[in-house]
Every structure is written in structure tokens, then in C-alpha cells.
C-alpha atoms as a PDB file:
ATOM      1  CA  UNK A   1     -31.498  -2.624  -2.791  1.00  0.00           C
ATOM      2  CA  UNK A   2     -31.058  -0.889   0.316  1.00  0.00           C
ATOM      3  CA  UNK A   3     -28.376   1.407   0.095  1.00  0.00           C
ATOM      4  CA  UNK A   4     -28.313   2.407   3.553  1.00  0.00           C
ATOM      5  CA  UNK A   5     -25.805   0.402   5.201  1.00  0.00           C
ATOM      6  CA  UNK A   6     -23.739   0.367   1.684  1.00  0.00           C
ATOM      7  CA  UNK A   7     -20.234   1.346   1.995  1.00  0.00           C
ATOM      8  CA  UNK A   8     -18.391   0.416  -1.230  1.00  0.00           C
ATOM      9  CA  UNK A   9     -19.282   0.251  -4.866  1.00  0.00           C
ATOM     10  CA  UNK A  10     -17.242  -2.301  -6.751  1.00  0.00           C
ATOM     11  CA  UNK A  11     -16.749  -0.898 -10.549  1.00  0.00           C
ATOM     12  CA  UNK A  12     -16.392  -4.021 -12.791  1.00  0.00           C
ATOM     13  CA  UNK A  13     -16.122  -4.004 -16.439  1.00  0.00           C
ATOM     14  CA  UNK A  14     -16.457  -7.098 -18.168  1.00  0.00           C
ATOM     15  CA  UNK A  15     -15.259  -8.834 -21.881  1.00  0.00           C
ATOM     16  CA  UNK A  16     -14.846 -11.781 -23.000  1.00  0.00           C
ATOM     17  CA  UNK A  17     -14.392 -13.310 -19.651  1.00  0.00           C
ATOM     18  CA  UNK A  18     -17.377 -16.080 -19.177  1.00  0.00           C
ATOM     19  CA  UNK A  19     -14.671 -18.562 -18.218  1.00  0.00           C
ATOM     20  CA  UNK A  20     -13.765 -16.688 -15.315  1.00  0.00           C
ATOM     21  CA  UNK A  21     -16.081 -14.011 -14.209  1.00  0.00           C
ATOM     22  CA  UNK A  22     -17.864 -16.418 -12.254  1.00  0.00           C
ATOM     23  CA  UNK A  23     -15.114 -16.943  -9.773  1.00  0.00           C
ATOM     24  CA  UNK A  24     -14.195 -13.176  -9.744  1.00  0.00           C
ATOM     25  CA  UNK A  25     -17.869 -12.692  -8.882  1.00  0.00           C
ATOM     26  CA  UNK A  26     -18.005 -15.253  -6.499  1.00  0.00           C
ATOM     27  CA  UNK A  27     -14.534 -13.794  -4.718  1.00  0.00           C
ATOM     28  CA  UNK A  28     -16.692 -10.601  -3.461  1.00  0.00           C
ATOM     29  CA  UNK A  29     -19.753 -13.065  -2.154  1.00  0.00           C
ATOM     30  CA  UNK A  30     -16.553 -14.294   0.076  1.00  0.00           C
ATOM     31  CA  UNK A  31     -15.687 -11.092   1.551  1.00  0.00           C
ATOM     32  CA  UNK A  32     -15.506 -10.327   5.242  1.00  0.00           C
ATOM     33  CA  UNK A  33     -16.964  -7.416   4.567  1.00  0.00           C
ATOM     34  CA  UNK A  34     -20.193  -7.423   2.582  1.00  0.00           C
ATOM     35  CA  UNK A  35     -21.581  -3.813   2.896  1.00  0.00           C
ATOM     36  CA  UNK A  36     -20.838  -3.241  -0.921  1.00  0.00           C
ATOM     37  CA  UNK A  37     -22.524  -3.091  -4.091  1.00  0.00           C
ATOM     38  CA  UNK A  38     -21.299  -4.158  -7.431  1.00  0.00           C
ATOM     39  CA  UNK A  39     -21.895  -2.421 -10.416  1.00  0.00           C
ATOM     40  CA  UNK A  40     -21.320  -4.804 -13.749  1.00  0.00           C
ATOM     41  CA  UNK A  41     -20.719  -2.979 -17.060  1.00  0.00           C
ATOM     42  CA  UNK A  42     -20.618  -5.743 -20.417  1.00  0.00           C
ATOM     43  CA  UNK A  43     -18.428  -3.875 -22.976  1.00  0.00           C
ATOM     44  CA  UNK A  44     -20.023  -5.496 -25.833  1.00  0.00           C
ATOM     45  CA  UNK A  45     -18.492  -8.977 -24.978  1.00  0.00           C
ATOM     46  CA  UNK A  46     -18.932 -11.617 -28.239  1.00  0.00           C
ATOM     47  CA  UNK A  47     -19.113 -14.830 -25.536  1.00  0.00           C
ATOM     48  CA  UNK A  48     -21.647 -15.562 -23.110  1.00  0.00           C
ATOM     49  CA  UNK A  49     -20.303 -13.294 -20.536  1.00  0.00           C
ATOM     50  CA  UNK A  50     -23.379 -10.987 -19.835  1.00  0.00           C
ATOM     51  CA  UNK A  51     -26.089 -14.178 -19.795  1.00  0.00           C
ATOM     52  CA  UNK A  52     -23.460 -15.350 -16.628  1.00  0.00           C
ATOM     53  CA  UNK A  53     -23.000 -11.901 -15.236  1.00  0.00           C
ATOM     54  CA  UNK A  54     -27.662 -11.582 -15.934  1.00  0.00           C
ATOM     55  CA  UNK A  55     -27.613 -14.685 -13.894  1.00  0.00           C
ATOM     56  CA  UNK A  56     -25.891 -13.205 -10.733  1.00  0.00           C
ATOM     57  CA  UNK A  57     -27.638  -9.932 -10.946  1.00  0.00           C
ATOM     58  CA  UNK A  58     -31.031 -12.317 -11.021  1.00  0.00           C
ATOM     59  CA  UNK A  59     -29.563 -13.534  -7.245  1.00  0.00           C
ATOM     60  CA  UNK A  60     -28.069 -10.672  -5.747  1.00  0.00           C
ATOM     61  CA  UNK A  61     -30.059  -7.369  -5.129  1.00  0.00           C
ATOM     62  CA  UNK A  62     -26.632  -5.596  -4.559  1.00  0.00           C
ATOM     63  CA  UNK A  63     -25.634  -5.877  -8.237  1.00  0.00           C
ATOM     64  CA  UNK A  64     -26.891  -3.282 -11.077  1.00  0.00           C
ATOM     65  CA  UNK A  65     -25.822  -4.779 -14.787  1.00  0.00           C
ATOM     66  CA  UNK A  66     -25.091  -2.331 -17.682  1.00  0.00           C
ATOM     67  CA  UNK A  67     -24.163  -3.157 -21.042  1.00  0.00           C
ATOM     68  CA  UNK A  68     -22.738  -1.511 -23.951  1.00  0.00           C
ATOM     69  CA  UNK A  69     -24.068  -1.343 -27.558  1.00  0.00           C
ATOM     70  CA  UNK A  70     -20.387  -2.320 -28.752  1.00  0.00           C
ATOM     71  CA  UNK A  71     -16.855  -2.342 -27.244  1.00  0.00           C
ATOM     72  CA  UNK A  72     -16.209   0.857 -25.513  1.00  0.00           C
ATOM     73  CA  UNK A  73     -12.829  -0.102 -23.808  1.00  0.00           C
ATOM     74  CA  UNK A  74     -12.455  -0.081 -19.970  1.00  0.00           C
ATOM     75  CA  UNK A  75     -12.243   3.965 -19.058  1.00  0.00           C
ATOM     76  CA  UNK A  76     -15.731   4.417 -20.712  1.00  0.00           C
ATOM     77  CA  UNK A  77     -17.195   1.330 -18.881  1.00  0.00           C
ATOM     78  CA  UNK A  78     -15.530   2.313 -15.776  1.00  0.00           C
ATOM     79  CA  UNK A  79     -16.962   5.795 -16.128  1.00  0.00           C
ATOM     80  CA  UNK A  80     -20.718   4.129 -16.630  1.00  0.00           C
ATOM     81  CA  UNK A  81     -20.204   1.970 -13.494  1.00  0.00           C
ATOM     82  CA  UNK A  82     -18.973   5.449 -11.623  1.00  0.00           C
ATOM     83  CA  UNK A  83     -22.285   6.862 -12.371  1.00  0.00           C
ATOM     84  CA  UNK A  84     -24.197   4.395  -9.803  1.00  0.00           C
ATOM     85  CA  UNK A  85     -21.675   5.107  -7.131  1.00  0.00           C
ATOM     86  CA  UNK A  86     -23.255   7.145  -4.010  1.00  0.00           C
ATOM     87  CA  UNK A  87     -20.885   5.049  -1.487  1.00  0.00           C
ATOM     88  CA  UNK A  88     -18.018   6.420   0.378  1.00  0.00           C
ATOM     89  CA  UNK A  89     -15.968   4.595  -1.061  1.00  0.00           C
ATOM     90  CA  UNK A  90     -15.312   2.550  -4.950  1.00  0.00           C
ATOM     91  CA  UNK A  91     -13.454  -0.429  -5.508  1.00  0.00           C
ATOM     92  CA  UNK A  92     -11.899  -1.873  -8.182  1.00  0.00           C
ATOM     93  CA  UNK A  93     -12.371  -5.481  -9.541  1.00  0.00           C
ATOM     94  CA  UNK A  94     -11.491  -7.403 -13.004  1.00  0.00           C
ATOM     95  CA  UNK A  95     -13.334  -9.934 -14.700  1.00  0.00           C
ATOM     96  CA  UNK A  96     -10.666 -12.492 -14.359  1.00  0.00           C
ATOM     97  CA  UNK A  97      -9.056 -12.129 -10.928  1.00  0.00           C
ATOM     98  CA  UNK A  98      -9.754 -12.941  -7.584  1.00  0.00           C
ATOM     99  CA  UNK A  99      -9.748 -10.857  -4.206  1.00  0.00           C
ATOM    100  CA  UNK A 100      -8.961 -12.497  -1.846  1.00  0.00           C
ATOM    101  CA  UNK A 101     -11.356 -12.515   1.254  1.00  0.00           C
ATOM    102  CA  UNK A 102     -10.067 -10.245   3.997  1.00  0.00           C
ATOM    103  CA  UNK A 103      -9.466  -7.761   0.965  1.00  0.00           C
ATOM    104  CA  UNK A 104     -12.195  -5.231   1.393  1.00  0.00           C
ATOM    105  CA  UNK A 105     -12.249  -5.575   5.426  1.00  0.00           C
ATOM    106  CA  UNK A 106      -8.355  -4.844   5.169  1.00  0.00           C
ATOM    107  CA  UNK A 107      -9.006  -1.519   2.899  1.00  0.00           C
ATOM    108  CA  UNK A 108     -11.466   0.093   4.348  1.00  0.00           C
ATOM    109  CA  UNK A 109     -10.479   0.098   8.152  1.00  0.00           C
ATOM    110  CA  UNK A 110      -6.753   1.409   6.822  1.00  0.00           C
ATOM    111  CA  UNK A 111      -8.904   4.572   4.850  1.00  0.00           C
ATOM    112  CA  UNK A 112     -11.657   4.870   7.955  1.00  0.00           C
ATOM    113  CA  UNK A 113      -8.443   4.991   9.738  1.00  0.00           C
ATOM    114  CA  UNK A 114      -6.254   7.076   7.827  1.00  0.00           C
ATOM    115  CA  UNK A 115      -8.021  10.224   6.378  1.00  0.00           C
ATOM    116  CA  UNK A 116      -4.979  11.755   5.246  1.00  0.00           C
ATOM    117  CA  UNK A 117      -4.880   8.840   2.085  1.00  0.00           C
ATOM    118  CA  UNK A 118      -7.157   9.297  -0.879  1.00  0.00           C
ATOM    119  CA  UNK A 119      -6.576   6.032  -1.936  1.00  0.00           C
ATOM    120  CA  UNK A 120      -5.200   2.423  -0.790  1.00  0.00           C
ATOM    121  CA  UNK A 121      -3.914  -0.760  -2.659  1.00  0.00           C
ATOM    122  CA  UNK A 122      -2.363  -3.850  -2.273  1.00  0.00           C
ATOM    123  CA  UNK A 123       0.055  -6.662  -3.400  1.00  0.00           C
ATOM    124  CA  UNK A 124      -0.309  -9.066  -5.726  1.00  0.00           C
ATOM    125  CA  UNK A 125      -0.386 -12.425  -6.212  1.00  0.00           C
ATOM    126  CA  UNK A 126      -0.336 -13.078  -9.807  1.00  0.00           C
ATOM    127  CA  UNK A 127      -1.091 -16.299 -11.179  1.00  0.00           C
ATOM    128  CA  UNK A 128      -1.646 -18.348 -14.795  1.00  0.00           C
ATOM    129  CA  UNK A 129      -3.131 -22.216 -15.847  1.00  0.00           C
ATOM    130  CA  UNK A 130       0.152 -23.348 -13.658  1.00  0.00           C
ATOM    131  CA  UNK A 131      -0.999 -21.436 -10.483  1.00  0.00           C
ATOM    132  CA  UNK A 132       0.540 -18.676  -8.316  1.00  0.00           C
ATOM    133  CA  UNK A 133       4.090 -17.676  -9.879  1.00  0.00           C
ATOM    134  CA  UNK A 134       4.901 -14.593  -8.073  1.00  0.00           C
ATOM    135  CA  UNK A 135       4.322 -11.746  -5.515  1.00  0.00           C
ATOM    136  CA  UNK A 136       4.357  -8.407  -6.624  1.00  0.00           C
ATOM    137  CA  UNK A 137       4.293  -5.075  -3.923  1.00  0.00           C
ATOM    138  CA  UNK A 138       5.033  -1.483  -4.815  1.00  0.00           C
ATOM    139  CA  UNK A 139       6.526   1.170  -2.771  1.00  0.00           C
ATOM    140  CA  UNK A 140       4.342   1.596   0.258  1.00  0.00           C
ATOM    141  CA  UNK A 141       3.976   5.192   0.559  1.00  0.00           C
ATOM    142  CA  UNK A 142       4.818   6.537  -3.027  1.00  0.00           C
ATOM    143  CA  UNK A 143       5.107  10.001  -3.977  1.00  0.00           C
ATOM    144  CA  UNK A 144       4.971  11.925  -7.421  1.00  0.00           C
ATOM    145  CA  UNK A 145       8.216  10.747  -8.424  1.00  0.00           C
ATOM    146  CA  UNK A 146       7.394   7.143  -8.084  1.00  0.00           C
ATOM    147  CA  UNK A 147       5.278   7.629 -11.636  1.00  0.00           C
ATOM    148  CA  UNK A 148       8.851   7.425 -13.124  1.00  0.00           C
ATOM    149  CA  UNK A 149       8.947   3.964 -12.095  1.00  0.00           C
ATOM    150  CA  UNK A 150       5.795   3.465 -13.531  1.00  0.00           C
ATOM    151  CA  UNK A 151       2.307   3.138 -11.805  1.00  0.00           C
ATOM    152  CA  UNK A 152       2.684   4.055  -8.407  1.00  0.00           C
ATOM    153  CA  UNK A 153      -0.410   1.454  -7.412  1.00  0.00           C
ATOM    154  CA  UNK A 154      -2.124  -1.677  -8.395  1.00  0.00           C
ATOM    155  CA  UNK A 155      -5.617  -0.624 -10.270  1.00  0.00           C
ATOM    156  CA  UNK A 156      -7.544  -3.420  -9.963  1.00  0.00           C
ATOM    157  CA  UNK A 157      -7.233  -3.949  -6.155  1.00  0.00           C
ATOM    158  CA  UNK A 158      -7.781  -0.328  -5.449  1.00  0.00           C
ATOM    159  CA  UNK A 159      -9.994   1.286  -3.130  1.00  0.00           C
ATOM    160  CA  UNK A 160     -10.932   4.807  -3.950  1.00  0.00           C
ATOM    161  CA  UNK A 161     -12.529   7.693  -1.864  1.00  0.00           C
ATOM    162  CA  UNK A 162     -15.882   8.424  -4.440  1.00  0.00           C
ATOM    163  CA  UNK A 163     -15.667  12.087  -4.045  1.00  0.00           C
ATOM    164  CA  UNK A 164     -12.285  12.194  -4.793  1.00  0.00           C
ATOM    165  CA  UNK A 165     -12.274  10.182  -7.650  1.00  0.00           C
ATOM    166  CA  UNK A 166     -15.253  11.940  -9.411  1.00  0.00           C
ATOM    167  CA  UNK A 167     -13.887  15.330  -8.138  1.00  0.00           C
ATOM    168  CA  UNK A 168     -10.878  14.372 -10.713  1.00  0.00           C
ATOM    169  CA  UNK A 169     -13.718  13.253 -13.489  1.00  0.00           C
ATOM    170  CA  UNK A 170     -13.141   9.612 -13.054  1.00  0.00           C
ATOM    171  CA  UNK A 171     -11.382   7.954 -15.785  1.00  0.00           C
ATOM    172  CA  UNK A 172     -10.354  10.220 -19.014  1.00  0.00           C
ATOM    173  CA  UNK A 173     -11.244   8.103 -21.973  1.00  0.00           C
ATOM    174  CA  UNK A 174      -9.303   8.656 -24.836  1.00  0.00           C
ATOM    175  CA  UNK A 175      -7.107   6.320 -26.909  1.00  0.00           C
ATOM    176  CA  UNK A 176      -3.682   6.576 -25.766  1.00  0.00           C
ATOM    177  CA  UNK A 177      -5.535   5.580 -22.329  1.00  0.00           C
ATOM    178  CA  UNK A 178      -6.688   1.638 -23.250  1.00  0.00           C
ATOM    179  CA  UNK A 179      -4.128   0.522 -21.268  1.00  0.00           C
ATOM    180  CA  UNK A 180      -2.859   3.579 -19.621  1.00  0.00           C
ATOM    181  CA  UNK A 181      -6.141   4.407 -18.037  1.00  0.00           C
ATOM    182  CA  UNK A 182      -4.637   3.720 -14.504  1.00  0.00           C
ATOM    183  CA  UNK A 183      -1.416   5.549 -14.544  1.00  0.00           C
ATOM    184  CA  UNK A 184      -3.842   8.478 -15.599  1.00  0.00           C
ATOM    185  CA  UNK A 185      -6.175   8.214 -13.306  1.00  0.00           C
ATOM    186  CA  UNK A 186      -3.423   8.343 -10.208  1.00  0.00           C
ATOM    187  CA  UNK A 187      -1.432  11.752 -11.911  1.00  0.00           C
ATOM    188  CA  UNK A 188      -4.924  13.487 -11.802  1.00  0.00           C
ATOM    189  CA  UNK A 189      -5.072  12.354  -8.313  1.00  0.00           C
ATOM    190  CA  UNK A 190      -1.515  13.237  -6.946  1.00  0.00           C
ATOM    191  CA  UNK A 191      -1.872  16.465  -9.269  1.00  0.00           C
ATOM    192  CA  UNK A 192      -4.246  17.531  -6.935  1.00  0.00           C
ATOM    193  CA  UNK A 193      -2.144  17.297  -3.792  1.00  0.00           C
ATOM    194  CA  UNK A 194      -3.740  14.102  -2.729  1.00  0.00           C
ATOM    195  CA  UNK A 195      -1.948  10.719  -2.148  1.00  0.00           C
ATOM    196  CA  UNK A 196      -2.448   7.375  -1.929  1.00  0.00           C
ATOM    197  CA  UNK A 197      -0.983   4.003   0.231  1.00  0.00           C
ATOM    198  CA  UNK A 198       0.287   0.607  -0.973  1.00  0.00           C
ATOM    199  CA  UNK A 199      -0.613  -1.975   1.861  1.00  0.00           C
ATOM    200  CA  UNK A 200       2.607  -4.554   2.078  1.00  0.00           C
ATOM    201  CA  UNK A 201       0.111  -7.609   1.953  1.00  0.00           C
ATOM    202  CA  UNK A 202      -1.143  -9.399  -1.137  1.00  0.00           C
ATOM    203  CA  UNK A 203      -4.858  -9.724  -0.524  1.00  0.00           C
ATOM    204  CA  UNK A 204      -5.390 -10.015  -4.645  1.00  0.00           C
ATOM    205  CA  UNK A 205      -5.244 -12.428  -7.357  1.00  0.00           C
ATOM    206  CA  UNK A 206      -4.310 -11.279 -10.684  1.00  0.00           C
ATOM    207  CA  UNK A 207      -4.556 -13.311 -13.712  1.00  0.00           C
ATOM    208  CA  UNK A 208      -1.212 -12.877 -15.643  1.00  0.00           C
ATOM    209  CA  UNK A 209      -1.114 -15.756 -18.168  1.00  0.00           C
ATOM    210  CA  UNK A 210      -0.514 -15.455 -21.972  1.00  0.00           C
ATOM    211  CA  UNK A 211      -3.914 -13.351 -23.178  1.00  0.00           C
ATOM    212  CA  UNK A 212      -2.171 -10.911 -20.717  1.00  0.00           C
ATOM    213  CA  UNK A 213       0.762 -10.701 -22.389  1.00  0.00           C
ATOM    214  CA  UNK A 214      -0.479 -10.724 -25.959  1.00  0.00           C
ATOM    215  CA  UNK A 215      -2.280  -7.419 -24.576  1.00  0.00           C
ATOM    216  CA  UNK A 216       0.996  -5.950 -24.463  1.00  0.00           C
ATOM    217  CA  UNK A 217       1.059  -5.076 -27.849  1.00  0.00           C
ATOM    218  CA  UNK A 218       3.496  -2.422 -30.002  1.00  0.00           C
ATOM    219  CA  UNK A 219       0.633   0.046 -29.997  1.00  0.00           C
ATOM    220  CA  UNK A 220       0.172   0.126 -26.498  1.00  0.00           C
ATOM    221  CA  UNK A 221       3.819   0.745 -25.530  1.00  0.00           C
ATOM    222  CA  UNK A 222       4.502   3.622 -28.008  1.00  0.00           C
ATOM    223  CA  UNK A 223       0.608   5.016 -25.776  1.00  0.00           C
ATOM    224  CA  UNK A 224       2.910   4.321 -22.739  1.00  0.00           C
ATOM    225  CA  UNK A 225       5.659   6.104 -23.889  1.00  0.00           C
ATOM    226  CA  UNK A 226       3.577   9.050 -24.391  1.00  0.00           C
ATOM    227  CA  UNK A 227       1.610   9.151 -21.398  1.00  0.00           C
ATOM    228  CA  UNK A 228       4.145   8.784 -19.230  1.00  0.00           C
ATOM    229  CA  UNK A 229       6.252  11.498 -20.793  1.00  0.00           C
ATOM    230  CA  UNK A 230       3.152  13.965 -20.403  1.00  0.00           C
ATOM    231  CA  UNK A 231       2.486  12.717 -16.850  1.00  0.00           C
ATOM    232  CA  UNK A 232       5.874  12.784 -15.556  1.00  0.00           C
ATOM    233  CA  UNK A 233       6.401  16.874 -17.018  1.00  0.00           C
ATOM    234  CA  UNK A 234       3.393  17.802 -15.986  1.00  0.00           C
ATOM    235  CA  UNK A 235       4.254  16.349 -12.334  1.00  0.00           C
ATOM    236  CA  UNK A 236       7.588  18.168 -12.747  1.00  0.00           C
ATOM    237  CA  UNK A 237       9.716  14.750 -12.426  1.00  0.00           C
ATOM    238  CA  UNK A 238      13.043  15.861 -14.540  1.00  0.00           C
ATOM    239  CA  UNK A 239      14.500  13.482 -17.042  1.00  0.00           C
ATOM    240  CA  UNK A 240      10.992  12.075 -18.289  1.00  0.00           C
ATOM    241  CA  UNK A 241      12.368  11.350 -21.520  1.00  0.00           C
ATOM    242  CA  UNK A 242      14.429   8.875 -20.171  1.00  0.00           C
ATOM    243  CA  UNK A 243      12.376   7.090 -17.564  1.00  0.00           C
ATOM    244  CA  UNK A 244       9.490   6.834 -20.475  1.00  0.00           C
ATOM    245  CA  UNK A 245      12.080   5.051 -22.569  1.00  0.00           C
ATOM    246  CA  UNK A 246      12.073   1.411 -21.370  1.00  0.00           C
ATOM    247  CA  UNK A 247       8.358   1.266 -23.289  1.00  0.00           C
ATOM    248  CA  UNK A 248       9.981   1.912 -26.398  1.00  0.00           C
ATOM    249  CA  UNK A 249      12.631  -0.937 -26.097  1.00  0.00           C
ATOM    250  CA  UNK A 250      10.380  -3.478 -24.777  1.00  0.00           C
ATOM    251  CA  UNK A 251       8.936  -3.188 -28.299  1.00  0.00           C
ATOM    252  CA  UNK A 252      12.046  -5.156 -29.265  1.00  0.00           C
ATOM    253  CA  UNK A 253      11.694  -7.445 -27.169  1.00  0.00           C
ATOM    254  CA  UNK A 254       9.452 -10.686 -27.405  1.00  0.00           C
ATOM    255  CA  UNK A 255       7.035 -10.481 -24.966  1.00  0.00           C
ATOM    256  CA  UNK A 256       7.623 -14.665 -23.690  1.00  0.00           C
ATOM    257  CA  UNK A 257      11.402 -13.241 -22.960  1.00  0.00           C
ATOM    258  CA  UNK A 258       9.569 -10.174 -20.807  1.00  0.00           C
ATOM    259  CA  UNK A 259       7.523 -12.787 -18.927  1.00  0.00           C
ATOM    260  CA  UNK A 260      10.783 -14.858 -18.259  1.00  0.00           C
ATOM    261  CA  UNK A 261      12.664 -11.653 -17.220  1.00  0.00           C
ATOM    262  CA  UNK A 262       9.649 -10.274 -14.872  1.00  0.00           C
ATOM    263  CA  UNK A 263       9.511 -13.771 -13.180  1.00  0.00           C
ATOM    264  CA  UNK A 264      12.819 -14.155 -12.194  1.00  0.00           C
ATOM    265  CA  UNK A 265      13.036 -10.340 -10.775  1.00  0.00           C
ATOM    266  CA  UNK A 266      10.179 -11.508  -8.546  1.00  0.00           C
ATOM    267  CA  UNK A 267      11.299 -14.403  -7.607  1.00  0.00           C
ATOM    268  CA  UNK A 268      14.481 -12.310  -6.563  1.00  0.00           C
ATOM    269  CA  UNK A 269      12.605  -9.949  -5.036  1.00  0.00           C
ATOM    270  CA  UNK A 270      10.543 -12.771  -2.733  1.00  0.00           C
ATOM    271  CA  UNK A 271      13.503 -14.349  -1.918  1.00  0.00           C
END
């Protein structure tokens, strides 16, 4: 691999995902831009995701394929895939999306372009077995007391600068943090002083169908109640308690009636 005219690392951890992580894969092959390496990390998947993810790696000479003894969860993969990064910039991708291809060509002239941003994301489209349902865009130019809303970017379309993000220690792994990693990840950033852009185009494809919403599980809104309650004090953002509350009383509500009620905001929202 010849690393020389490499701009981006991709950092990709895979599970359980052989029926898609072909056409994620394929998504980056698509690009515009094609100075990037991926790095693959298999967190101990059970299906025949790493013999499909061995087969790429056989074709490419831009991919480098970890695995994991035994599931690890996504911070620690994340962390593994880190290690290989010696490109200006990282990039986030998921196993079961799709970016879309102007993607990486759109991210990296806004950061060549805009030195004063740490990091840069982008809209949504979010999709299931039925196709595209909705559009989703956060604030474009957020600020620390965005994280009351919640996360104040999109993870998996994210493009990082790799010294910042390892100057912040990457992911923190840690068990409150399996689905929280993100939201994390962006206070250690803004903690800093640095900030970060939300481009007002959709250039990514995120699978949200049902295995995304059984994710959402009691456990990991009681984690999100926590986290955010720690981020938001420590980012001085008054009244945490109550912006960190809406995790605790989506616990009582089914999550098919939270899929209903986040469809129909963006459909308002789109209109």
C-alpha cells in the first residue's frame, strides 16, 4: 500500500453485518475521491461477516483487516482501527449504511478549506426494507449547548482531523459508552475549545429499520441519561437534569410508537 498520496483513513467496525457490508464496502469503491484507506475491525461477529470483509481485503491493497478474539463493542474496535491511521484526516463508516458518492470529495474540500473546524458531518438519509423514509440534518454550526439537544453531529458520516481526534485519546471505552460512544467523543472535542460543522446536504445512508430500534434498549437509555448529565455539567450547560430526562421517559415508551413519532417529525420537518 502506498500511503503517499493517502488522505483519509476510513475506521469501520464490523458485526453481524454479512448481509450488508458488502454494499457499505462497495459505497467507498464509488467515491469521487479515492485517496483513502480503510481500516476493517471484525468484533467477534458469529456470521460470515469477516470471510466477506477477507475477501475485499484479498482485492484492495488500501484495506488492513483486524479482528477481535470476542465482542469488544464499537469504542474498542474503533480505537484498534485508530491505531493504523497516519492520514490527515479519519472517516467514519458503518457496516450497514451507505455513503453516498460525492461524500468524501464534499468533506474534505469544506476541512482543506476551513481550518478553523476540527470536524465536519452531514445529513442523513435514513432508510429500512421499504426504502428511504426520511431526511435528517442537525444544526449547522452547533456549539456546546447544542449537546442538550443531544448529539451535536452524525457519527457515522463524520470526518475527523487525526491529530485532533487522537490528541483527545480517540474513543473512551467504557460501558455506559456502547451506545454513547459518539456523544463522548464530540464533549472531549468541544471541551477542548475545538468545534465542528454540520454540512446541510445528505450525502449518507443510514440503515434505520427494526434491529435499529431493538438496539434501543432500557439499559442503554438509563447510559444516556447518565452521560449526558455528566457531559452537559462538565460543559457548564445549566439545567442538565432536565434536558437528560427525555431518555428516561422514552423507557416508557414502546419503541414502534418512537419510530412512528420520529417519522412524522421528519416528515414535518422536510416539508
Amino acid at each position: 500500500m502506498n500511503n503517499m498520496n493517502l488522505r483519509i483513513t476510513v475506521l469501520m467496525a464490523i458485526y453481524n453485518c454479512a448481509d450488508t457490508v458488502s454494499e457499505a464496502i462497495e459505497s467507498l469503491y464509488t467515491q469521487t475521491f479515492q485517496n483513502f484507506k480503510l481500516v476493517l475491525c471484525d468484533d467477534g461477529s458469529t456470521d460470515d461477516t469477516y470471510l466477506i470483509a477477507q475477501q475485499y481485503a484479498n482485492k484492495y491493497d488500501n484495506i488492513i483487516l483486524l479482528r477481535n478474539d470476542t465482542n469488544k463493542k464499537l469504542a474498542y474496535s474503533l480505537n484498534r482501527c485508530l491505531e493504523y491511521a497516519d492520514t490527515e484526516y479519519v472517516a467514519r463508516m458503518d457496516g450497514d449504511d451507505i455513503s453516498l458518492p460525492k461524500r468524501f470529495e464534499t468533506q474534505i474540500h469544506f476541512l482543506d478549506n476551513h481550518p478553523e473546524y476540527a470536524l465536519v458531518s452531514t445529513g442523513m438519509i435514513r432508510f429500512d426494507e421499504t426504502g428511504d423514509w426520511g431526511v435528517s440534518l442537525l444544526q449547522e454550526k452547533p456549539t456546546k449547548i447544542d449537546f442538550r439537544k443531544g448529539t451535536p453531529h452524525a457519527h457515522a458520516p463524520s470526518m475527523i482531523r487525526t491529530e485532533i481526534i487522537k490528541e483527545v485519546g480517540g474513543y473512551t471505552v467504557d460501558k455506559l459508552l456502547e451506545r454513547g460512544q459518539d456523544y463522548y467523543l464530540w464533549y472531549k472535542i468541544y471541551k477542548k475549545g475545538y468545534m465542528g460543522y454540520n454540512i446541510q446536504q445528505p450525502l449518507y445512508k443510514m440503515r434505520d429499520d427494526q434491529k435499529a430500534i431493538n438496539r434501543r434498549t432500557v439499559k442503554s437509555r438509563i447510559n444516556s441519561f447518565k452521560i449526558k448529565r455528566k457531559v452537559m455539567k462538565e460543559l457548564g450547560v445549566r439545567h442538565s437534569l432536565f434536558f437528560a430526562l427525555p431518555d428516561i421517559i422514552k423507557i416508557f415508551i414502546p419503541n414502534f410508537i418512537m419510530q412512528i413519532i420520529r417519522k412524522r417529525r421528519m416528515e414535518m420537518k422536510n416539508k
